[in-house]
C-alpha atoms as a PDB file:
ATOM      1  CA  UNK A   1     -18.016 -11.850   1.038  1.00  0.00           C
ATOM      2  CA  UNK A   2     -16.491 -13.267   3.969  1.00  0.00           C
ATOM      3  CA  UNK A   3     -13.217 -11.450   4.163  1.00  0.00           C
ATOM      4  CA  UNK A   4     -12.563 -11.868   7.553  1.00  0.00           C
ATOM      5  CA  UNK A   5     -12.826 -15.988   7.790  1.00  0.00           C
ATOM      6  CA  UNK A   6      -9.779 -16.327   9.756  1.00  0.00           C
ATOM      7  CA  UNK A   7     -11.328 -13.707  12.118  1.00  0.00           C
ATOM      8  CA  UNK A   8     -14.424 -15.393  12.188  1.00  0.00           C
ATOM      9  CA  UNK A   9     -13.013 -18.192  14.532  1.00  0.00           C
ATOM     10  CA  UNK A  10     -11.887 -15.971  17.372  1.00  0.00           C
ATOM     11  CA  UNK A  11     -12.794 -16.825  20.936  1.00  0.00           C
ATOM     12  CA  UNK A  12     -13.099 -15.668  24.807  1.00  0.00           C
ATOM     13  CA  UNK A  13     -10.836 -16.847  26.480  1.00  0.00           C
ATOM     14  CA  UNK A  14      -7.067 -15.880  25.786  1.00  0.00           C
ATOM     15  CA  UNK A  15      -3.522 -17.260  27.179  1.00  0.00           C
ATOM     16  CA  UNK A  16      -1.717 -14.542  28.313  1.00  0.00           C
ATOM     17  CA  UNK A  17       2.251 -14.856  28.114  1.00  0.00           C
ATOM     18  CA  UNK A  18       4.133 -12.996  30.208  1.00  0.00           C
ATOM     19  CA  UNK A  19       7.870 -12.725  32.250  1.00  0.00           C
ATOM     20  CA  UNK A  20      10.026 -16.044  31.848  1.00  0.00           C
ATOM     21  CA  UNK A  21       7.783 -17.782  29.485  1.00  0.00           C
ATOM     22  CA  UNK A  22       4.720 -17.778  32.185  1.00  0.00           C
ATOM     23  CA  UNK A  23       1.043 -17.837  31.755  1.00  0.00           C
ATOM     24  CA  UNK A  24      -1.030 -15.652  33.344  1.00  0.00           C
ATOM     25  CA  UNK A  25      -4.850 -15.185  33.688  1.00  0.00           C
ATOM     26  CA  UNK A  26      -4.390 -11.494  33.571  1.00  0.00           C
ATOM     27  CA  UNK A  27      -2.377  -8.869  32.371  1.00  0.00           C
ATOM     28  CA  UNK A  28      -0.237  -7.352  34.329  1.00  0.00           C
ATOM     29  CA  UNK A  29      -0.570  -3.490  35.191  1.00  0.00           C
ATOM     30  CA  UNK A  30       2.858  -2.670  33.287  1.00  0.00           C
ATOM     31  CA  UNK A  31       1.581  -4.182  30.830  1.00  0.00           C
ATOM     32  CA  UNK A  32      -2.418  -3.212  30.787  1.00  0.00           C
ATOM     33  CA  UNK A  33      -0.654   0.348  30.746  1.00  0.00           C
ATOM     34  CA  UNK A  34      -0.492   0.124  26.741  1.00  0.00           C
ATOM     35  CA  UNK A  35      -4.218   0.052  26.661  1.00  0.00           C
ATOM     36  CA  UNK A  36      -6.287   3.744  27.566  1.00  0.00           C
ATOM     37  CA  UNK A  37      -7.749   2.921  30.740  1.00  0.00           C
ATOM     38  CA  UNK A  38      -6.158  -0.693  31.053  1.00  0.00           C
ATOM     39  CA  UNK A  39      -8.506  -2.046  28.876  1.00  0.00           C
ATOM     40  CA  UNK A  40      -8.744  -3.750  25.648  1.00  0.00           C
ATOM     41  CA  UNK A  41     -10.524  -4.063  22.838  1.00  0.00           C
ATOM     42  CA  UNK A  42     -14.174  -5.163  23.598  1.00  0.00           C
ATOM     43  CA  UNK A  43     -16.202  -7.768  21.923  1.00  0.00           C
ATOM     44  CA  UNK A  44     -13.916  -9.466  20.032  1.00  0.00           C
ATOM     45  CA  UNK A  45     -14.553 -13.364  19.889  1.00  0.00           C
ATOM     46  CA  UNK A  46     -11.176 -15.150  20.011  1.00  0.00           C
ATOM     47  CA  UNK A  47     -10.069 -18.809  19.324  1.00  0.00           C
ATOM     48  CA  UNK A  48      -6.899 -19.766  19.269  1.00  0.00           C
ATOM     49  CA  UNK A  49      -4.793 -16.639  20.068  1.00  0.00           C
ATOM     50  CA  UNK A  50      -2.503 -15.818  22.692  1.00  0.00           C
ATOM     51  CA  UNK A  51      -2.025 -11.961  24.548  1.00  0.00           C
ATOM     52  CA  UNK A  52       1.498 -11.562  24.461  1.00  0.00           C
ATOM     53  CA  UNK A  53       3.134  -8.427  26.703  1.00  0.00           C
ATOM     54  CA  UNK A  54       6.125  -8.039  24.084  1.00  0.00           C
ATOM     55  CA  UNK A  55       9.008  -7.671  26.634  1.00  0.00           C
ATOM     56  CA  UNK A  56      12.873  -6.039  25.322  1.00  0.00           C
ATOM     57  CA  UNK A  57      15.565  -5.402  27.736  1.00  0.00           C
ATOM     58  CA  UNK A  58      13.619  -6.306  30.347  1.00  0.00           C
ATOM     59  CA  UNK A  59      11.217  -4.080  30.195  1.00  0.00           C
ATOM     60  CA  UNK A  60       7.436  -4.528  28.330  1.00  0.00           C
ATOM     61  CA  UNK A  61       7.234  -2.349  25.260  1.00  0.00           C
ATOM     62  CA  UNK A  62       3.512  -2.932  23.764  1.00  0.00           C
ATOM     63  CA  UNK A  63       1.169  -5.865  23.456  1.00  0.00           C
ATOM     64  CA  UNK A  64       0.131  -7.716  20.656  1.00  0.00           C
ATOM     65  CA  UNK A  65      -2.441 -10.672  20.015  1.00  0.00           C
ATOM     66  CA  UNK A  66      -1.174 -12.986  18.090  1.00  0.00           C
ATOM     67  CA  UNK A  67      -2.836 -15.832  16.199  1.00  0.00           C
ATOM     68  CA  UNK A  68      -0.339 -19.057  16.112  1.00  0.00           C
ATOM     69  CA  UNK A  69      -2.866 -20.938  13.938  1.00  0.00           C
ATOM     70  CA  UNK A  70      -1.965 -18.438  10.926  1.00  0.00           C
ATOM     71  CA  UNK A  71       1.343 -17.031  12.199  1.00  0.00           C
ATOM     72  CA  UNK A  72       0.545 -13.414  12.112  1.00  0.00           C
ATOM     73  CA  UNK A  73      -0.695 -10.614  15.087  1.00  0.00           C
ATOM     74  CA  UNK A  74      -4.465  -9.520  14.945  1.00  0.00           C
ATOM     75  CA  UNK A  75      -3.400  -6.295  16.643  1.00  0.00           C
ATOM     76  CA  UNK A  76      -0.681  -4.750  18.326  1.00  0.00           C
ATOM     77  CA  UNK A  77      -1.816  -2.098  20.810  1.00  0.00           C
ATOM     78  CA  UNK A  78       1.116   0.654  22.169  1.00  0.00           C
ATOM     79  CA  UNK A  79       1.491   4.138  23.439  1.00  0.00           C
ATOM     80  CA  UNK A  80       2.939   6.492  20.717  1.00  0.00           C
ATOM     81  CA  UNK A  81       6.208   8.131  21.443  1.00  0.00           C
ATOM     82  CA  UNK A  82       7.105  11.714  19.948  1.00  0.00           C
ATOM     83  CA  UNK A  83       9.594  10.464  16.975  1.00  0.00           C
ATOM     84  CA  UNK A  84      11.470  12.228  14.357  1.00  0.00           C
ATOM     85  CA  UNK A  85      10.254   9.378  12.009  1.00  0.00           C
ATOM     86  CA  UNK A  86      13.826   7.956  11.345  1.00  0.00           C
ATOM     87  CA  UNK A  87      13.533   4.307  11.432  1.00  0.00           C
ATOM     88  CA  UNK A  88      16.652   2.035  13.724  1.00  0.00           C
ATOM     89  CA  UNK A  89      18.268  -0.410  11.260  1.00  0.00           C
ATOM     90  CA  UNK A  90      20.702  -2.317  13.060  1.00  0.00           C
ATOM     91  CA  UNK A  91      18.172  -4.758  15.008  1.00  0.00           C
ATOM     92  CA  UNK A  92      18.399  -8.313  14.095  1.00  0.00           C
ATOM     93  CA  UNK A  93      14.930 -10.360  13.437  1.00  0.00           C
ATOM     94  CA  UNK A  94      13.633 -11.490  16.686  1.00  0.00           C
ATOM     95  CA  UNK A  95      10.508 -14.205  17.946  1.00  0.00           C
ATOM     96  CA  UNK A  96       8.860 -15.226  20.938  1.00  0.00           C
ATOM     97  CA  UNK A  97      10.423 -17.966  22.746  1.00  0.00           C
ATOM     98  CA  UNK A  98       7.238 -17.810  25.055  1.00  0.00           C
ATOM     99  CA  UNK A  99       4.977 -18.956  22.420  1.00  0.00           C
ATOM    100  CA  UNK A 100       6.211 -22.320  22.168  1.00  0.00           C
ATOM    101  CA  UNK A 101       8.862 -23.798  24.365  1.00  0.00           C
ATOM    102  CA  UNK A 102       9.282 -23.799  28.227  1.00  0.00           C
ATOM    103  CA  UNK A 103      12.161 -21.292  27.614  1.00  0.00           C
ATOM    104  CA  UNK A 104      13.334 -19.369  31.060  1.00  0.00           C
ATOM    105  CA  UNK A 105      12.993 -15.865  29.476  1.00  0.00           C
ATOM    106  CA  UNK A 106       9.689 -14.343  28.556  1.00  0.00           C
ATOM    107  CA  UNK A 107      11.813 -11.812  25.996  1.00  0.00           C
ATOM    108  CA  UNK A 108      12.122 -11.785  22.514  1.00  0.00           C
ATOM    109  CA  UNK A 109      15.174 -13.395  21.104  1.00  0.00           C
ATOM    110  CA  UNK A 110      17.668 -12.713  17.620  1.00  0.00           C
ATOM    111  CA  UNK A 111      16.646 -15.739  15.516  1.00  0.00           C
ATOM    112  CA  UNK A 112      19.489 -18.186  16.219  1.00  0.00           C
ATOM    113  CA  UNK A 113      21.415 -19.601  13.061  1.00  0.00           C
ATOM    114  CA  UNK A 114      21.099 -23.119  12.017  1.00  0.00           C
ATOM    115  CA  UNK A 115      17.888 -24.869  12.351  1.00  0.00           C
ATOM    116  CA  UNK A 116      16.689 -23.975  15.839  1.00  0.00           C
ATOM    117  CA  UNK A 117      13.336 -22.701  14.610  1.00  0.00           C
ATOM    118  CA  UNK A 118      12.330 -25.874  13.653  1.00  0.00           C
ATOM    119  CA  UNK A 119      11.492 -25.997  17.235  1.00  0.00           C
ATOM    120  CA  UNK A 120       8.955 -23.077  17.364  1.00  0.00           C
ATOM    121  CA  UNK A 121       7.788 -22.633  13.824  1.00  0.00           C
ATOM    122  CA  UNK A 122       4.460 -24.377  14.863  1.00  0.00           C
ATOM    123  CA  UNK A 123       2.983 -21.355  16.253  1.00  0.00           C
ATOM    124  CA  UNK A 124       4.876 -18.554  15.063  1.00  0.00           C
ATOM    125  CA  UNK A 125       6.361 -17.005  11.928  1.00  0.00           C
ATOM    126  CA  UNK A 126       9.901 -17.764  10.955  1.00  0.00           C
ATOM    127  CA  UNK A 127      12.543 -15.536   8.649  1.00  0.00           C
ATOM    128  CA  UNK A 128      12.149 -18.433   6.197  1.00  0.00           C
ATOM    129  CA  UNK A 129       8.099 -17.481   5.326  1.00  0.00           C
ATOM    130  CA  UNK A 130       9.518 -14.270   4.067  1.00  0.00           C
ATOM    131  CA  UNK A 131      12.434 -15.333   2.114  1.00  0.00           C
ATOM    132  CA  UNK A 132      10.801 -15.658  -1.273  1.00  0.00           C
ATOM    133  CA  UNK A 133       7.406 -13.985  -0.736  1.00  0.00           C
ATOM    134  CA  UNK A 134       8.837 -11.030  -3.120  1.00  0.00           C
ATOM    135  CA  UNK A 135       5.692  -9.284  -3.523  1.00  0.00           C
ATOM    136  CA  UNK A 136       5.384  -8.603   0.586  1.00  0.00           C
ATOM    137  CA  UNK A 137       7.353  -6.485   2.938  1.00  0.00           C
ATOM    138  CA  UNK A 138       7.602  -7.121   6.680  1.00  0.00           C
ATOM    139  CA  UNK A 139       4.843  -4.526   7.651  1.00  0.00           C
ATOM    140  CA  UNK A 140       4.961  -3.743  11.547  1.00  0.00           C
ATOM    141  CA  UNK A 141       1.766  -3.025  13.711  1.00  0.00           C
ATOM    142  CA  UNK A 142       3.550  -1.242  15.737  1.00  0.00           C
ATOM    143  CA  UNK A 143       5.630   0.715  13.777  1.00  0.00           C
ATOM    144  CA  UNK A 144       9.521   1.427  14.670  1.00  0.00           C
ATOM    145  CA  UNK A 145       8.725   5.585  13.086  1.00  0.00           C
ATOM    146  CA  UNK A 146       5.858   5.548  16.121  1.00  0.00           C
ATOM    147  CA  UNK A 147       8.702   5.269  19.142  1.00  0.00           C
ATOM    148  CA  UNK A 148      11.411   7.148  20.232  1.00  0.00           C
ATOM    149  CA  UNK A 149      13.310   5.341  22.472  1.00  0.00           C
ATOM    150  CA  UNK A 150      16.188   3.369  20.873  1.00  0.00           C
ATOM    151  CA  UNK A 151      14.759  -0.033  23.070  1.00  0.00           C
ATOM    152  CA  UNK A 152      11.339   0.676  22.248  1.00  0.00           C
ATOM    153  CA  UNK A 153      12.076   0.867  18.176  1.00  0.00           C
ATOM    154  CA  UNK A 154      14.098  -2.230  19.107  1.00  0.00           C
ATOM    155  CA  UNK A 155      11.671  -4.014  20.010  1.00  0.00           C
ATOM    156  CA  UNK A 156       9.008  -3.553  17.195  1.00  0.00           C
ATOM    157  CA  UNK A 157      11.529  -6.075  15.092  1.00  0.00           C
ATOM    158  CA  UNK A 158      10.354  -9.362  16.184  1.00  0.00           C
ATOM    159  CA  UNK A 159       8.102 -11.325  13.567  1.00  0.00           C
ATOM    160  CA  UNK A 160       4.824 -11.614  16.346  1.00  0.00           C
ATOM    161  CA  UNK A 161       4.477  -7.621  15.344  1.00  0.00           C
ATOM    162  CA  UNK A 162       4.834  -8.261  11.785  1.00  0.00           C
ATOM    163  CA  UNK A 163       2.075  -8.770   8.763  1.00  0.00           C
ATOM    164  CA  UNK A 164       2.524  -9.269   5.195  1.00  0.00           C
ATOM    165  CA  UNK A 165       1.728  -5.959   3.299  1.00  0.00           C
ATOM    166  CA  UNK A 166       1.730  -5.588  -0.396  1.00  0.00           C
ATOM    167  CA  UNK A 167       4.798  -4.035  -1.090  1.00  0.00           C
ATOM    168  CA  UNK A 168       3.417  -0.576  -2.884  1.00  0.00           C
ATOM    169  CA  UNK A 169       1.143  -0.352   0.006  1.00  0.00           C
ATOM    170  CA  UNK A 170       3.520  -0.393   2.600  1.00  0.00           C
ATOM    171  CA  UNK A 171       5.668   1.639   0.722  1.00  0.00           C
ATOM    172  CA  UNK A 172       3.324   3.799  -0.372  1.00  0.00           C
ATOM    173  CA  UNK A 173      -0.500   4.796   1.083  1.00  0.00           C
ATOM    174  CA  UNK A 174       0.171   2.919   4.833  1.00  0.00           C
ATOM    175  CA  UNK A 175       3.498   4.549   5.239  1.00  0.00           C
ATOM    176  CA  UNK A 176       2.429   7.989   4.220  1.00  0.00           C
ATOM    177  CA  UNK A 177      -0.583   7.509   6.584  1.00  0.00           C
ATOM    178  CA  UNK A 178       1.879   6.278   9.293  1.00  0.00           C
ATOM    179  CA  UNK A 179       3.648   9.876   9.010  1.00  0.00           C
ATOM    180  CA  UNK A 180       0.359  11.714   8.962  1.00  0.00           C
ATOM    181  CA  UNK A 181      -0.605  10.250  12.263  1.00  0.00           C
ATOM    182  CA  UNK A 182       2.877  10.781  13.410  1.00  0.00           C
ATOM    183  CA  UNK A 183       2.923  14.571  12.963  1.00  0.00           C
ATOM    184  CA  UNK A 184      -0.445  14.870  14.135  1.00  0.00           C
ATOM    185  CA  UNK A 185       0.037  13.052  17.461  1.00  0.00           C
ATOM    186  CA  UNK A 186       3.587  14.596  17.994  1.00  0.00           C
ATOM    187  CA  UNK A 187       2.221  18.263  17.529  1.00  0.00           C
ATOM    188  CA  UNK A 188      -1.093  17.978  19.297  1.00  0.00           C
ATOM    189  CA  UNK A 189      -1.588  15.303  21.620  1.00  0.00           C
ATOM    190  CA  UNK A 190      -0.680  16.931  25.029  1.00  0.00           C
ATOM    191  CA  UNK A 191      -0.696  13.340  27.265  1.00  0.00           C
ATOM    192  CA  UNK A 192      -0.654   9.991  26.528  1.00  0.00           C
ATOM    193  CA  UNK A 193      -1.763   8.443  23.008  1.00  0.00           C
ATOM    194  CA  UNK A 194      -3.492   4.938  22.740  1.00  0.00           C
ATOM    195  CA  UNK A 195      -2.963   3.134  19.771  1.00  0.00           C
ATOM    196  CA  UNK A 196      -4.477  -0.103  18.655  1.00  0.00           C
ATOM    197  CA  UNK A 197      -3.197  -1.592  14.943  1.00  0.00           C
ATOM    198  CA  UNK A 198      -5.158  -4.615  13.900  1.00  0.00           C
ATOM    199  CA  UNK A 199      -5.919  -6.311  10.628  1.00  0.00           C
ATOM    200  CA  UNK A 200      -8.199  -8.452   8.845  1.00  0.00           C
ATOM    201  CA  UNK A 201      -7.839 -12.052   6.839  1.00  0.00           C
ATOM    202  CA  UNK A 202      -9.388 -13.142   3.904  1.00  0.00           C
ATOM    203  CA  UNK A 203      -7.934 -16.658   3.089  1.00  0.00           C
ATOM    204  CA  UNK A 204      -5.143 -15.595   1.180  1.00  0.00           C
ATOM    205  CA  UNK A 205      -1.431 -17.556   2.008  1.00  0.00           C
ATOM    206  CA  UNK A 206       2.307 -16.860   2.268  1.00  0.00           C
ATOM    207  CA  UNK A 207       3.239 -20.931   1.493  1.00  0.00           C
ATOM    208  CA  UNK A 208       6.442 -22.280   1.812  1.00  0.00           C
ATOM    209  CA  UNK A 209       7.441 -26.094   1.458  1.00  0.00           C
ATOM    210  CA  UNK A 210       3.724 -26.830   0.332  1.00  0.00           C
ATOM    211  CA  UNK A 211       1.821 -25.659   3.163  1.00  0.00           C
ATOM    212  CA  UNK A 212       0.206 -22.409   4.178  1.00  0.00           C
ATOM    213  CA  UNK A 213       2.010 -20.350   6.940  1.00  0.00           C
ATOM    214  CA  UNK A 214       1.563 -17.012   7.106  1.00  0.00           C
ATOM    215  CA  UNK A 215      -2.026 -15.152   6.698  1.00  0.00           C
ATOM    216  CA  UNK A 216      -2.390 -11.986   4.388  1.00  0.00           C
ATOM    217  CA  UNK A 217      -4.441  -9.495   5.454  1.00  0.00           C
ATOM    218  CA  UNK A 218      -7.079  -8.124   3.417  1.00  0.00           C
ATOM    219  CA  UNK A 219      -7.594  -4.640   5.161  1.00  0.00           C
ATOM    220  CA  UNK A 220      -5.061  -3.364   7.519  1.00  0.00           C
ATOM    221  CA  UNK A 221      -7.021  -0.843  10.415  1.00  0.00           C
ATOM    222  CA  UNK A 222      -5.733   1.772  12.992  1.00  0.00           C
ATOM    223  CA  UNK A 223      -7.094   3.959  15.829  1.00  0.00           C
ATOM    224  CA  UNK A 224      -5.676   6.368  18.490  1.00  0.00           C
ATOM    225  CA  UNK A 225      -6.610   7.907  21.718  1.00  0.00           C
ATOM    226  CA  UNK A 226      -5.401  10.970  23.110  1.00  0.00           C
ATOM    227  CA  UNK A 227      -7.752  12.893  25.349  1.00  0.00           C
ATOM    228  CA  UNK A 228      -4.963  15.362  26.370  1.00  0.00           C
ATOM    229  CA  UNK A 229      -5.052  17.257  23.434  1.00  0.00           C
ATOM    230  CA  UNK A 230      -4.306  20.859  22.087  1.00  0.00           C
ATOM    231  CA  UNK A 231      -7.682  22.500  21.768  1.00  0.00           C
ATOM    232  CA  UNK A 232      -6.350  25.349  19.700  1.00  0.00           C
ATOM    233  CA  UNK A 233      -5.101  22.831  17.054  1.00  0.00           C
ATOM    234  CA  UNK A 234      -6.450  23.847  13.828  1.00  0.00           C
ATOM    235  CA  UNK A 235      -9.806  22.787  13.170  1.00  0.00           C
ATOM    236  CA  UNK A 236      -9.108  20.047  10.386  1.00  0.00           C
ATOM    237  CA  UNK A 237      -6.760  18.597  12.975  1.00  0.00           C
ATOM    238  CA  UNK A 238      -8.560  19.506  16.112  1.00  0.00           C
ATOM    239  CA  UNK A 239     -11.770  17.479  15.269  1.00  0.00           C
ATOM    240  CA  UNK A 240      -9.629  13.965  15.011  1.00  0.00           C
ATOM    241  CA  UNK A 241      -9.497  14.058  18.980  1.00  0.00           C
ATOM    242  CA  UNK A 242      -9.463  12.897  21.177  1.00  0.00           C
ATOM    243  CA  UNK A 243      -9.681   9.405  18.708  1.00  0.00           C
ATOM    244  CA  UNK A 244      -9.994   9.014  15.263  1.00  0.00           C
ATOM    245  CA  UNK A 245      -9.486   5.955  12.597  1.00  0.00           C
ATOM    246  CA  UNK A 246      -7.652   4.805   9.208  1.00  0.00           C
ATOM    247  CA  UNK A 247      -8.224   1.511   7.228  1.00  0.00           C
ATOM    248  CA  UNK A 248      -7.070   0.707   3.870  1.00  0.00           C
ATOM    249  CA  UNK A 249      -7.039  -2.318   1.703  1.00  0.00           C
ATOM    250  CA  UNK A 250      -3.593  -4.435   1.403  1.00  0.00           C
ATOM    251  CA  UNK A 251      -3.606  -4.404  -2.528  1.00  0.00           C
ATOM    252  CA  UNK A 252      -0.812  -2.995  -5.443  1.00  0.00           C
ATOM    253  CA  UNK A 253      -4.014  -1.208  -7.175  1.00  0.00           C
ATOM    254  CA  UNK A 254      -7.338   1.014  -5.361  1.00  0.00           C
ATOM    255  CA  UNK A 255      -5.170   0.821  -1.587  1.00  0.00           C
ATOM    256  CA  UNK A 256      -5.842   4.171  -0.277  1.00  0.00           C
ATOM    257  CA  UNK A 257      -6.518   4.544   3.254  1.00  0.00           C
ATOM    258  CA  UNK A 258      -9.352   6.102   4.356  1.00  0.00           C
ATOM    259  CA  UNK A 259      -9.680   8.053   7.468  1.00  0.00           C
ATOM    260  CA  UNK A 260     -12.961   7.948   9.455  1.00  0.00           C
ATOM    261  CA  UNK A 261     -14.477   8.077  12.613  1.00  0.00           C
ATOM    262  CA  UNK A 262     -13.612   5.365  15.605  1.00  0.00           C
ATOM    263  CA  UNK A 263     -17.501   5.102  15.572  1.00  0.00           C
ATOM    264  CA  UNK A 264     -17.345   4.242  11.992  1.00  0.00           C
ATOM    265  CA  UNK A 265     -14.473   2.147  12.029  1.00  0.00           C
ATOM    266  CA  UNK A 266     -16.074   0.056  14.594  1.00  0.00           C
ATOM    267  CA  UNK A 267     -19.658  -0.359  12.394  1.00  0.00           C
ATOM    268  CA  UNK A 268     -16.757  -1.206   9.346  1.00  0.00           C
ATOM    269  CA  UNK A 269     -15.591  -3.801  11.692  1.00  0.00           C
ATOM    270  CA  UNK A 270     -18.856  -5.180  12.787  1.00  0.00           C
ATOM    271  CA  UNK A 271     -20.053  -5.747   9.634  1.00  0.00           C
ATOM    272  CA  UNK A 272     -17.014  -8.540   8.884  1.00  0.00           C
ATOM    273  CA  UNK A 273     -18.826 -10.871  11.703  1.00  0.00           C
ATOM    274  CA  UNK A 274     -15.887 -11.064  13.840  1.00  0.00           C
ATOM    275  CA  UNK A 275     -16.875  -8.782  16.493  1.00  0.00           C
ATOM    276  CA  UNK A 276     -19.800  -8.499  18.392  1.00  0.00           C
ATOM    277  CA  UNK A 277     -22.600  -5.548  18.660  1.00  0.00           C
ATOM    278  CA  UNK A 278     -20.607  -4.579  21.435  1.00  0.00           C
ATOM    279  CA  UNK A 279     -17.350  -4.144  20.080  1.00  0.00           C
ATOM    280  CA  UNK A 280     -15.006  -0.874  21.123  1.00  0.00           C
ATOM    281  CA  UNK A 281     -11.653  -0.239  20.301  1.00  0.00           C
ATOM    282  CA  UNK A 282     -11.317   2.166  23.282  1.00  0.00           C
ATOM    283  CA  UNK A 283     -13.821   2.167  26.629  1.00  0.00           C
ATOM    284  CA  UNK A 284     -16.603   4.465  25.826  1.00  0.00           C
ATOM    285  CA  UNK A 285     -14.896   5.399  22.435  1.00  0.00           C
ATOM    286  CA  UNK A 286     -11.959   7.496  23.955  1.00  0.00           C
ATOM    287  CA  UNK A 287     -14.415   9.981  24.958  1.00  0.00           C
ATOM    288  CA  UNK A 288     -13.792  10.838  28.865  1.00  0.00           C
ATOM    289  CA  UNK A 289     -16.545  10.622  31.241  1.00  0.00           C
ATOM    290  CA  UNK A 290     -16.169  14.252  31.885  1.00  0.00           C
ATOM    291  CA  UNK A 291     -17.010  15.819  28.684  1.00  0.00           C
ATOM    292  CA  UNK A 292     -20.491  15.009  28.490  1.00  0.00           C
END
């Protein structure tokens, strides 16, 4: 079954967006600092997708690749933030003027009233695709209950960071995993954590006026990397570092999420064709040269 079709089509070589609507060839180290040891995801074949450094206040805040073929991110990748869990609500929806125009600001922008977004819609999800897809809620990659900083939870409202997820699981098994991982990370990862939130397409359409915009994913995925941790953590929490996994399936019915291994996240991945044998999340698999 070729659930990950839209996947399928990825390639090499990626435009990277960053300050004042630029494009660079390479990140920049501000923003290669969201990735454990600069460095992302391996063996992944894009086409079509663009690297964007999401910038807020200006200051970068996480990255996310984004597919403007299908209008939704393949992953966002942050640092995790020790959070209380309560989520900001007075953000307005924001997009990437970067994406498609020659705009002079490489920041995310409020959607502006009227018809402006006519202009960008092309390439990137608009507050319109949303409108009467009842059955979805605006599910975030990089989650608002994952930061702290008022700016940083800011910033995780702009549609480049957001997925359609059924709404019982987003309200139900994803969100409940988000707050495992959250208590987990905030009481024993000692240093940094790496996180990388990605998905996977199967075909399936938000339409609007007729025509397909925005992908749905089939399974939603997650991994972190923390090699700072507490090694008197209880055991059933001490063997998930310094990385370990989630995936679940974006359905109403049979949506559990399943925690597992990075190692056997990444064979999950492989098996949907759009990675290569060489695929890792994190270098080496998060596990520090050191240790061995």
């Amino acid at each position: 079954m070729a659930v990950w079709a839209q996947l399928a089509l990825l390639l090499v070589s990626i435009v990277i967006s960053a300050v004042r609507g630029s494009v660079e060839k390479e990140l920049t180290p501000e923003c290669k600092a969201f990735f454990y040891m600069g460095t992302p995801p391996s063996g992944l074949e894009y086409h079509n997708l663009q690297i964007i450094c999401q910038r807020y206040n200006n200051k970068p805040r996480y990255v996310t690749v984004y597919d403007s073929g299908v209008h939704v991110p393949v992953y966002s990748a942050y640092t995790f933030k020790r959070s209380d869990g309560e989520k900001r609500m007075d953000v307005p929806w924001m997009y990437e003027p970067q994406l498609s125009t020659s705009s002079d600001t490489g920041e995310m922008q409020p959607f502006p009233l009227g018809y402006t977004h006519m202009n960008f819609e092309d390439t990137q999800a608009v507050l319109e695709d949303y409108a009467n897809a009842v059955i979805y809620e605006r599910g975030a990659l990089n989650p608002d209950e994952h930061q702290a900083d008022p700016d940083d939870k800011a910033s995780t409202y702009t549609l480049t960071n957001i997925v359609p997820q059924v709404r019982e699981f987003s309200t139900g098994a994803w969100r409940k995993q988000l707050n495992i991982i959250r208590k987990r990370l905030n009481n024993y990862c000692r240093g940094t954590a790496y996180v990388v939130t990605g998905i996977t397409t199967s075909g399936r359409m938000i339409r609007r006026q007729n025509a397909n915009r925005v992908a749905v994913p089939n399974y939603m995925w997650s991994a972190y990397c923390c090699i700072n941790y507490d090694r008197n953590a209880p055991y059933d929490e001490r063997y998930k570092f310094p990385a370990y996994a989630h995936y679940g399936v974006n359905e109403k019915e049979g949506n559990q999420v399943l925690e597992i291994s990075i190692k056997k996240l990444e064979e999950f991945l492989k098996k949907s064709t759009f990675v290569d044998k060489n695929f890792q999340v994190f270098v080496d698999d998060c596990v520090p040269p050191y240790s061995n």
